[in-house]
C-alpha atoms as a PDB file:
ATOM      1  CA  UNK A   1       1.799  31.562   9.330  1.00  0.00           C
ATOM      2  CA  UNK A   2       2.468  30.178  12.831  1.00  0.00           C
ATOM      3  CA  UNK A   3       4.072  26.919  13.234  1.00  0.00           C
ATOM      4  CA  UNK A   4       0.748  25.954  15.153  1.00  0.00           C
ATOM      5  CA  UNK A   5      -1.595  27.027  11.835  1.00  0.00           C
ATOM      6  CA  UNK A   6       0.775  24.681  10.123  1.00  0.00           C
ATOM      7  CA  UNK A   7       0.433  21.731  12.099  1.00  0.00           C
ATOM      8  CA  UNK A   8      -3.468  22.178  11.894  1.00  0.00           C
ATOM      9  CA  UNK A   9      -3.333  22.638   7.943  1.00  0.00           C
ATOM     10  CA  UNK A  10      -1.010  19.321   7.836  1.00  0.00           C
ATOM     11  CA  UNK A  11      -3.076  17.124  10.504  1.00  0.00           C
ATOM     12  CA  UNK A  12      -6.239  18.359   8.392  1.00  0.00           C
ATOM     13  CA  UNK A  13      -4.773  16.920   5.357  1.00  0.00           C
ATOM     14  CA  UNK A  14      -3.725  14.137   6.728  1.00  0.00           C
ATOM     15  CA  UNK A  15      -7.079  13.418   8.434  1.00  0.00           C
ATOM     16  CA  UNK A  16      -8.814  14.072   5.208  1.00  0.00           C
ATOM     17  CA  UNK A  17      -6.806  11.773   2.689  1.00  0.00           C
ATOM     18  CA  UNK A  18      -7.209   8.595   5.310  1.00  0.00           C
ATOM     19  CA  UNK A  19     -11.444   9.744   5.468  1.00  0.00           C
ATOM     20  CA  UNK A  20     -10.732   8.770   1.380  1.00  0.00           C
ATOM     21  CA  UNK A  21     -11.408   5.118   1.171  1.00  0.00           C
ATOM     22  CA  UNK A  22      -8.603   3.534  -0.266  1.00  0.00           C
ATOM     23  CA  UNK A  23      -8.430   0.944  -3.350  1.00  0.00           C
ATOM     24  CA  UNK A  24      -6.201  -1.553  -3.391  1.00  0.00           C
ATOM     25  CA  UNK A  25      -4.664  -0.636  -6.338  1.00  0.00           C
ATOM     26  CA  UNK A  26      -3.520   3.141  -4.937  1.00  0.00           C
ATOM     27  CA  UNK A  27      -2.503   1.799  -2.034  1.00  0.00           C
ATOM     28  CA  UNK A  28       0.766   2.168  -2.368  1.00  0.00           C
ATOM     29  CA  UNK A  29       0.471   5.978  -3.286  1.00  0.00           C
ATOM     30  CA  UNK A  30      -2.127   6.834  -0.653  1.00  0.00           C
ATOM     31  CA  UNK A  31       0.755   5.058   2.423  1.00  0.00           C
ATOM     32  CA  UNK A  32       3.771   7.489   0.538  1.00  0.00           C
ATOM     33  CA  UNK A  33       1.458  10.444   1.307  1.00  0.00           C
ATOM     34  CA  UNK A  34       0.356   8.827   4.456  1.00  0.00           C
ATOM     35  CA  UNK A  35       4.022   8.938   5.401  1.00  0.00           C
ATOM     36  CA  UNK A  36       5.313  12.543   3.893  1.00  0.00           C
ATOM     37  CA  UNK A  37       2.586  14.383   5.522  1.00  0.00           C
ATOM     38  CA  UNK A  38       3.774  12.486   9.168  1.00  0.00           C
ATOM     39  CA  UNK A  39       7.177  13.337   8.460  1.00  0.00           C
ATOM     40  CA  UNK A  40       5.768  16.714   7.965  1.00  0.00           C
ATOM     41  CA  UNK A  41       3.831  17.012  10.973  1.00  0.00           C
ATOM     42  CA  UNK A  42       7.099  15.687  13.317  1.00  0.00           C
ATOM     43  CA  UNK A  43       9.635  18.227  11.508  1.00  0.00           C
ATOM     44  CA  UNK A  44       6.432  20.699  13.052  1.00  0.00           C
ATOM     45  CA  UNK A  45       5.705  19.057  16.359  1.00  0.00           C
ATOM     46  CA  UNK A  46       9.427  19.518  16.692  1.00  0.00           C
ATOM     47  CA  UNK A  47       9.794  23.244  15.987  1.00  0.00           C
ATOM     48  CA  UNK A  48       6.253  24.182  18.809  1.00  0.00           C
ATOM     49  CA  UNK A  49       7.631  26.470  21.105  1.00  0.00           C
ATOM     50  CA  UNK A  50       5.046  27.578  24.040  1.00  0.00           C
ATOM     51  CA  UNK A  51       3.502  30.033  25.045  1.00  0.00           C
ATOM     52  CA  UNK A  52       0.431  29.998  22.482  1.00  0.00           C
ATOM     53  CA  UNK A  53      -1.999  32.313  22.065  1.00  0.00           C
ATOM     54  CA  UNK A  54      -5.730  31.221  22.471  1.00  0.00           C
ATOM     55  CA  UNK A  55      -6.209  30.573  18.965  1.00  0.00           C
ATOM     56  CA  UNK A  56      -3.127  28.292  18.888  1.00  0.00           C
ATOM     57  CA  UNK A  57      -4.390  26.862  21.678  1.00  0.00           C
ATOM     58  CA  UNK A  58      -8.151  25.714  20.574  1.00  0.00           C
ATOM     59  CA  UNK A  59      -6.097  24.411  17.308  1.00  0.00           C
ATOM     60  CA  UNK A  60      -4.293  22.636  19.398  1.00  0.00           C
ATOM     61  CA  UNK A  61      -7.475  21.052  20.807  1.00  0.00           C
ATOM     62  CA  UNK A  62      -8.673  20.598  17.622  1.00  0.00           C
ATOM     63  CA  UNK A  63      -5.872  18.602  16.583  1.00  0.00           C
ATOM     64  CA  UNK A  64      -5.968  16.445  19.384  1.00  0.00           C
ATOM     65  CA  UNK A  65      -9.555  14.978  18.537  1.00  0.00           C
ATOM     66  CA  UNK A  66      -7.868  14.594  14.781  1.00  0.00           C
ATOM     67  CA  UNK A  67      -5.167  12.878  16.081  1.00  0.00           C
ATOM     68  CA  UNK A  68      -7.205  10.662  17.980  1.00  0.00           C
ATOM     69  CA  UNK A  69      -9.267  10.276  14.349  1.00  0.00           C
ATOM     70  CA  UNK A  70      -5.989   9.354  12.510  1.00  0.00           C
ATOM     71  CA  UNK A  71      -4.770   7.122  15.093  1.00  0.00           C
ATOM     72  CA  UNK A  72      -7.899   4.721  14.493  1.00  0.00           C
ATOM     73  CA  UNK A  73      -7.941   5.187  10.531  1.00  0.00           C
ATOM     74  CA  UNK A  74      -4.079   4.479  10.730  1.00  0.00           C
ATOM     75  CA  UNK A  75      -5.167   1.202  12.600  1.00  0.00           C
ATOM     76  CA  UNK A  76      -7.580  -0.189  10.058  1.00  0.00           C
ATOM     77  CA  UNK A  77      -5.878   0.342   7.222  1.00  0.00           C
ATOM     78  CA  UNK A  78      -3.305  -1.387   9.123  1.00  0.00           C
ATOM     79  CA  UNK A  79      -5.814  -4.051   9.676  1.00  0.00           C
ATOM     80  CA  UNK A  80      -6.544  -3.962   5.846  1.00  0.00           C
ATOM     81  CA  UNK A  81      -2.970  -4.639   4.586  1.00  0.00           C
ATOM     82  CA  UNK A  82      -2.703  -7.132   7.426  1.00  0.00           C
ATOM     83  CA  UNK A  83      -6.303  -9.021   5.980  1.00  0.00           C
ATOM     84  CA  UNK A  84      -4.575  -8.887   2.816  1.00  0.00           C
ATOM     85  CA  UNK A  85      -1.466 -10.258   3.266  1.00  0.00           C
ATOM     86  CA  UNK A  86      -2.600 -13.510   5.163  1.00  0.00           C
ATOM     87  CA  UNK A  87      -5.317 -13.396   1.847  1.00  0.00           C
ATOM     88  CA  UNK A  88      -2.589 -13.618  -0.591  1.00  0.00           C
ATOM     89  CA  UNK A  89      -0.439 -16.229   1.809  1.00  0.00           C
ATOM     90  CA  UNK A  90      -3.430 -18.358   1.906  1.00  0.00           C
ATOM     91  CA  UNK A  91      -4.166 -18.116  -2.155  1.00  0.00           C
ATOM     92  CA  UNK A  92      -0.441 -18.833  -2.475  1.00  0.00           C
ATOM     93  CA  UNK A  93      -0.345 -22.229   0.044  1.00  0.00           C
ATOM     94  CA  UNK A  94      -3.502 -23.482  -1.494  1.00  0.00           C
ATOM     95  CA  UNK A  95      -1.908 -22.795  -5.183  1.00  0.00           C
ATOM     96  CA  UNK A  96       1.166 -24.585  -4.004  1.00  0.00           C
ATOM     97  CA  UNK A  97      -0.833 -27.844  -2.557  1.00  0.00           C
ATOM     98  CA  UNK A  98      -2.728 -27.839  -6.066  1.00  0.00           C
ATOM     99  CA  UNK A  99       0.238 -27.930  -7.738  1.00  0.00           C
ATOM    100  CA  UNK A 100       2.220 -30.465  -5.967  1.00  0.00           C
ATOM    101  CA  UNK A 101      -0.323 -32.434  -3.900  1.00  0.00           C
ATOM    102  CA  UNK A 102       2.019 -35.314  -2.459  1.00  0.00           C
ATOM    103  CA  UNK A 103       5.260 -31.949  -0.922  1.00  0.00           C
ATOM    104  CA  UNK A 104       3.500 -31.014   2.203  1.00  0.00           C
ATOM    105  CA  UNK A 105       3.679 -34.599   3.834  1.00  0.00           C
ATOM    106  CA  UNK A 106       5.827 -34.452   7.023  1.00  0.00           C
ATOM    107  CA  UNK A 107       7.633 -37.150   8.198  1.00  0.00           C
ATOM    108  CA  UNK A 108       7.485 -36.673  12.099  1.00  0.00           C
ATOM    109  CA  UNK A 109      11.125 -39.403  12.072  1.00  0.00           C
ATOM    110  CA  UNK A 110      12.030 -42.785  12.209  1.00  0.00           C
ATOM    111  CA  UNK A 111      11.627 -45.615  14.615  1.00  0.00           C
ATOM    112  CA  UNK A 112      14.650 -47.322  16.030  1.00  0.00           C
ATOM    113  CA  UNK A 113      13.964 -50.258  17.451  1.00  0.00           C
ATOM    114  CA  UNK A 114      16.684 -51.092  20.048  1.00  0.00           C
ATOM    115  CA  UNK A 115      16.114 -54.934  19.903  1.00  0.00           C
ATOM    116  CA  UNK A 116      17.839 -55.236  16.715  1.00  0.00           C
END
């Protein structure tokens, strides 16, 4: 198997597990495979060596429009996490100001008054 064929088989999986919606709870999973199967496809991109053939070189094509697919996926489940974390920051401040009502006063300083 070329190293081309390769890179095709990897991008394809990688393009089909981030078409999976992902649950919250997997999440962590579905990013470790996210990132094995990119580490994967750089050892690959690393090892092309030109010339290709014309099958290698409409995979290549191929790959591109994937890569262009993965690049947006990558970016909204980006967004997700991102959604998420301000969620839980939120939930956490409001917990916080239920629980201690009077902390989150802030004193902007004193006053000197010179004339004393």
């Amino acid at each position: 198997m070329s190293v081309v064929s390769e890179l095709y088989s990897v991008t394809k999986e990688l393009y089909e597990l981030l078409e999976q919606p992902t649950r919250k709870e997997k999440r962590d999973e579905t990013i470790e495979a996210i990132q094995r199967l990119l580490s994967q496809r750089d050892v690959l991109i690393q090892q092309l060596q030109p010339p290709y053939s014309e099958e290698e070189q409409e995979l290549g094509m191929q790959m591109v429009s994937l890569n262009e697919a993965i690049g947006e996926k990558l970016q909204q489940l980006k967004q997700q996490i991102q959604q998420d974390l301000k969620a839980l920051k939120q939930k956490k401040m409001a917990n916080q100001n239920y629980m201690n009502p009077y902390e989150p006063l802030a004193i902007d300083g004193m006053f000197y008054d010179k004339k004393r």
